[in-house]
Protein backbone atom coordinates (compact mmCIF):
# COMPACT_ATOMS: atom_id res chain seq x y z
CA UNK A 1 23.05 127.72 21.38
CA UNK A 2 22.39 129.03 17.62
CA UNK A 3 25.11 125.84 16.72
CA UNK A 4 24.29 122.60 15.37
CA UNK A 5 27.34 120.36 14.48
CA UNK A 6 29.83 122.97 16.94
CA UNK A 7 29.03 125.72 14.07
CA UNK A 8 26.50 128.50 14.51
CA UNK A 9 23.75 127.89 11.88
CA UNK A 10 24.02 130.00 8.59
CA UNK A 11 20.83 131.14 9.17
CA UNK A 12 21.11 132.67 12.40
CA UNK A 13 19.49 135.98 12.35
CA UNK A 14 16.61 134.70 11.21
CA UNK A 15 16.79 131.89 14.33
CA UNK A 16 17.07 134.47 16.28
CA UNK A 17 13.86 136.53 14.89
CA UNK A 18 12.13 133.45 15.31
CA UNK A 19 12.84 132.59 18.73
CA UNK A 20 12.51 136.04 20.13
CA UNK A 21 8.66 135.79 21.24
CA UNK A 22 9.99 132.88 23.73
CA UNK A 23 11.58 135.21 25.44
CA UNK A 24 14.91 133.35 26.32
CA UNK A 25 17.42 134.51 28.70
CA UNK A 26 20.39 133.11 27.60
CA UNK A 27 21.50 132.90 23.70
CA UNK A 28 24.76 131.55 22.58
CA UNK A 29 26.68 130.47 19.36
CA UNK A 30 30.19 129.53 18.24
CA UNK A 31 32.91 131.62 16.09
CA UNK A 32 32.88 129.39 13.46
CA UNK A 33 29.92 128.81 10.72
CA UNK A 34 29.65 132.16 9.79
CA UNK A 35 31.30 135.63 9.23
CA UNK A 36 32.67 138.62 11.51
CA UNK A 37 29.80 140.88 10.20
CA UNK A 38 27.01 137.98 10.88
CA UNK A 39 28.33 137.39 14.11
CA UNK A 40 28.51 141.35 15.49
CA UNK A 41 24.76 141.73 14.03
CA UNK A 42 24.23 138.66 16.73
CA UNK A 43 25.68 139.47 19.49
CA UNK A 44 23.46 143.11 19.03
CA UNK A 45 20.30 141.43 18.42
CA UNK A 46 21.08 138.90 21.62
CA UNK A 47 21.67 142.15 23.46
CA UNK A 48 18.29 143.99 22.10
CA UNK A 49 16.33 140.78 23.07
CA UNK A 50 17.36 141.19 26.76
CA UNK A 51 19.02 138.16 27.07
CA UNK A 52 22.85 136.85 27.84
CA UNK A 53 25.13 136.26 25.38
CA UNK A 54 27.45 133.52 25.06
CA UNK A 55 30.14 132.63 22.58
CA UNK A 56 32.26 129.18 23.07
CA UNK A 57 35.64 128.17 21.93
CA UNK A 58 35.61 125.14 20.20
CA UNK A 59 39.18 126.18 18.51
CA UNK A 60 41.86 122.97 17.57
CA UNK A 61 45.23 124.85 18.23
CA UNK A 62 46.46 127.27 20.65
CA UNK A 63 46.36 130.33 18.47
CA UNK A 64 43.43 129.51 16.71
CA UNK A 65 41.75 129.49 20.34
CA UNK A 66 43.59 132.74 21.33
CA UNK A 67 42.37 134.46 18.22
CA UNK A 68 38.75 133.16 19.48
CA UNK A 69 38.99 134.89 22.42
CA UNK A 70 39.78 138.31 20.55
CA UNK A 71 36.53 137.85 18.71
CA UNK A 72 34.96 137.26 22.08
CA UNK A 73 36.11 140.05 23.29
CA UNK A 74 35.54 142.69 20.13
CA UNK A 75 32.14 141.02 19.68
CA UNK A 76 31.71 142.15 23.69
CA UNK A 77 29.61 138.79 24.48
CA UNK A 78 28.24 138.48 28.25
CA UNK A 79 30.22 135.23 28.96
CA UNK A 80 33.08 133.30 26.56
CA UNK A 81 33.35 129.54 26.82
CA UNK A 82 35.93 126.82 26.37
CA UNK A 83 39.76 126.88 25.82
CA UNK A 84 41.82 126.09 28.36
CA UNK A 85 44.96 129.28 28.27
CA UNK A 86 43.27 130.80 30.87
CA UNK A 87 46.01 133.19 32.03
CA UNK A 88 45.44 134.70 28.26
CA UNK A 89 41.36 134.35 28.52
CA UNK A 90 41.66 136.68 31.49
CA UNK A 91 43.82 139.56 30.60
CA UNK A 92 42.09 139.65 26.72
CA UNK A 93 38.53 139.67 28.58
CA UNK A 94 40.21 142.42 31.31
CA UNK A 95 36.98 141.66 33.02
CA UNK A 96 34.29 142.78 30.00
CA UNK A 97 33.32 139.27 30.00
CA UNK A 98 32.79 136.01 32.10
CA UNK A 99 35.24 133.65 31.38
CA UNK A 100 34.43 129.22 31.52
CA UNK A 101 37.33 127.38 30.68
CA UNK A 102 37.20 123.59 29.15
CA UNK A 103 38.01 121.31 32.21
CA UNK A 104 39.83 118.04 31.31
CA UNK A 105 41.12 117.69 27.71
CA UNK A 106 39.15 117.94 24.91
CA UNK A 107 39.96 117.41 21.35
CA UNK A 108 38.81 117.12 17.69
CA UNK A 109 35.65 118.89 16.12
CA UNK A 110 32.54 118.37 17.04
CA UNK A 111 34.80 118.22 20.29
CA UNK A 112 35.06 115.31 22.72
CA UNK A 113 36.74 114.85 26.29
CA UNK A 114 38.95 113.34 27.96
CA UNK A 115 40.02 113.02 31.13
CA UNK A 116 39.23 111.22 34.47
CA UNK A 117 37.06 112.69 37.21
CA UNK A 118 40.43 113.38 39.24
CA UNK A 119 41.70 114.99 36.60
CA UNK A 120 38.00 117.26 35.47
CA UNK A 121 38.28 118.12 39.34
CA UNK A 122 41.99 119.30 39.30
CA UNK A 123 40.87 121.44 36.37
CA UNK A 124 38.11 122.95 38.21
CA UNK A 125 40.22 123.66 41.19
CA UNK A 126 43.22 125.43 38.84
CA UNK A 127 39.95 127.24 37.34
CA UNK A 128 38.65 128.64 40.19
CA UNK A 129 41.89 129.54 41.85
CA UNK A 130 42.66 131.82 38.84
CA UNK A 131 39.96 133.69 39.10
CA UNK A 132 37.27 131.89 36.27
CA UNK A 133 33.46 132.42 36.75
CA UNK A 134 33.01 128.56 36.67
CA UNK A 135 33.98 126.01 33.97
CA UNK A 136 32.27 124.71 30.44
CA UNK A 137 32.03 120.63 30.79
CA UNK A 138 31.70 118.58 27.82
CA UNK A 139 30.50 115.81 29.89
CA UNK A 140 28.72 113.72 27.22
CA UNK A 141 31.21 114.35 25.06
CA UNK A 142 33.59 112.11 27.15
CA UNK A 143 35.72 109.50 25.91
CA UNK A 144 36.71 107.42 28.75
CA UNK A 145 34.28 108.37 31.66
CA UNK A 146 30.87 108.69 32.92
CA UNK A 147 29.00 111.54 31.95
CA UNK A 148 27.53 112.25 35.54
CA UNK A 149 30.68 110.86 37.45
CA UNK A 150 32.55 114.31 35.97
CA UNK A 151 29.99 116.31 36.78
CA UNK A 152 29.74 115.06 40.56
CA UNK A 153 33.65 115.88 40.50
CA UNK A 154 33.26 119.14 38.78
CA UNK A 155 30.51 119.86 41.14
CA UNK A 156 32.60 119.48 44.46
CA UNK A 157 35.42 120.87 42.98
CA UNK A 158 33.80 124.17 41.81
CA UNK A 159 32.20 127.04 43.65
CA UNK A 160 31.35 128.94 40.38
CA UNK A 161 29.05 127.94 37.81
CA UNK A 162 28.67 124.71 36.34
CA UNK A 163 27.77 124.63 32.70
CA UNK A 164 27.59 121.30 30.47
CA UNK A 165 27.62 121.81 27.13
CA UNK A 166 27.68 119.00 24.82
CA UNK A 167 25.32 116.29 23.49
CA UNK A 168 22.41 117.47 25.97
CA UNK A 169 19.62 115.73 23.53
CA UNK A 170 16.78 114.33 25.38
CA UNK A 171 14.53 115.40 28.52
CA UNK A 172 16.82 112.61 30.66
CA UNK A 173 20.16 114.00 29.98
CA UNK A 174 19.14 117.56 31.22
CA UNK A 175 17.43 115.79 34.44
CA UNK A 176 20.67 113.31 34.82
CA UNK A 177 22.56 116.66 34.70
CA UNK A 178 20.94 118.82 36.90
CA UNK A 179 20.88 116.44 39.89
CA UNK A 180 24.17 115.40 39.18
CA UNK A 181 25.12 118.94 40.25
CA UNK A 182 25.14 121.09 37.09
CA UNK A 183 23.59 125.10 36.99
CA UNK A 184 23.08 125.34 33.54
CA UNK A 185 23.76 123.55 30.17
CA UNK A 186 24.05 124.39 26.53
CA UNK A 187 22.02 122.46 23.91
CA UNK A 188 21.89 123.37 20.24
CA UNK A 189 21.55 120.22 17.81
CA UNK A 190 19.07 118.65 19.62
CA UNK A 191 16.84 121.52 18.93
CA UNK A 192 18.03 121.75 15.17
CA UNK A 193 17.65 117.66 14.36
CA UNK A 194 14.29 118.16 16.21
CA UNK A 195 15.73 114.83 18.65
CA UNK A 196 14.80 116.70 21.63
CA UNK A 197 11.17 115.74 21.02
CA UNK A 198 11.12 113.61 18.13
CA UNK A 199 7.26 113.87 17.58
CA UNK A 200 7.36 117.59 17.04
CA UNK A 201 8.64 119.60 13.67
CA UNK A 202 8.93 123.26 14.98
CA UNK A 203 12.26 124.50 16.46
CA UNK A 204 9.41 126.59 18.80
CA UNK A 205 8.33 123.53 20.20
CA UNK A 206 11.18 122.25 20.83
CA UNK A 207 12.82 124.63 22.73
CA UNK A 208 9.61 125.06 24.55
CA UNK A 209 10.13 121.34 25.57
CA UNK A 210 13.53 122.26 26.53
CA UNK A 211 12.57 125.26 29.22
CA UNK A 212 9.63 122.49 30.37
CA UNK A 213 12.71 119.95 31.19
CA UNK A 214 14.53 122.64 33.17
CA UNK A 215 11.47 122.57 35.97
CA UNK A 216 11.74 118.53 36.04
């Protein structure tokens, strides 16, 4: 994710320039940090790069998050993240886009979660039943449970994809994630701070460091 903080950097077209010899697959950002204009010029050069674009909701109020979702839409990004109205995710998308609601309740920004692994699970279940590509867990983000005990719950609970997003910062966490049952996760301040792998400097390096993990 081009995001550090839950905002895409300023300076992401030039992140994006940068990254492109790594030849990443999947490139995602948030709706808030910069403009409209900066963000269509994205979502084209994510395209041209041959990889899939994401975009995630991180939105405080209901129609700030339904006016997210419009962006995702106009912006025509490959998969849309977070929020919960689901029912209005769906019919805005009308099927241009994959769609990952927020299981369990988040709040704030930089958002946290919570919610019980009974409750991440019913979420997951309510998800999938609607017709959602998977769900967007905030798992170290959580407030009053363990990280891997929601993703265990999402895990059984979900027969789509399982993305955590959230506070992925360190070689462990994206281990502890994928054998807790997670397909993929999103990571973007880690790679910023450089905390990924603190004895490096380049953003390069560290996102190298962070496709090494994925094989661990």
């Amino acid at each position: 994710m081009l995001t550090r903080n839950d905002r895409t950097v300023t300076d992401c077209l030039d992140v994006i320039e940068l990254i492109r010899p790594l030849g990443l697959r999947h490139v995602g950002f948030k709706d808030v940090g910069v403009e409209r204009p900066v963000l269509e010029r994205l979502t084209r050069a994510i395209r041209e790069m041959g990889a899939v674009s994401y975009m995630e909701v991180v939105a405080t109020s209901a129609e700030s998050a339904r006016e997210s979702i419009r962006v995702a839409a106009a912006l025509g990004v490959d998969r849309v993240l977070g929020g919960q109205d689901i029912a209005f995710a769906l019919s805005a998308l009308a099927g241009r886009a994959l769609y990952l609601p927020f299981p369990g309740r988040p709040f704030g920004h930089p958002t946290l979660l919570a919610g019980t692994p009974d409750s991440v699970a019913a979420d997951c279940r309510a998800a999938m039943a609607a017709g959602c590509a998977g769900v967007d867990l905030l798992a170290w983000r959580a407030t009053e449970s363990d990280p891997t005990a929601l993703i265990r719950a999402a895990r059984q609970a979900t027969d789509g994809l399982l993305l955590v997003a959230g506070s992925i910062d360190s070689p462990l966490r994206v281990r502890e994630a994928m054998l807790a049952g997670a397909d993929a996760f999103t990571i973007g301040s880690a790679v910023f701070d450089g905390a990924f792998s603190p004895s490096k400097g380049s953003i390069l390096s560290q996102l190298r460091d962070v496709i090494d993990a994925t094989a661990l």
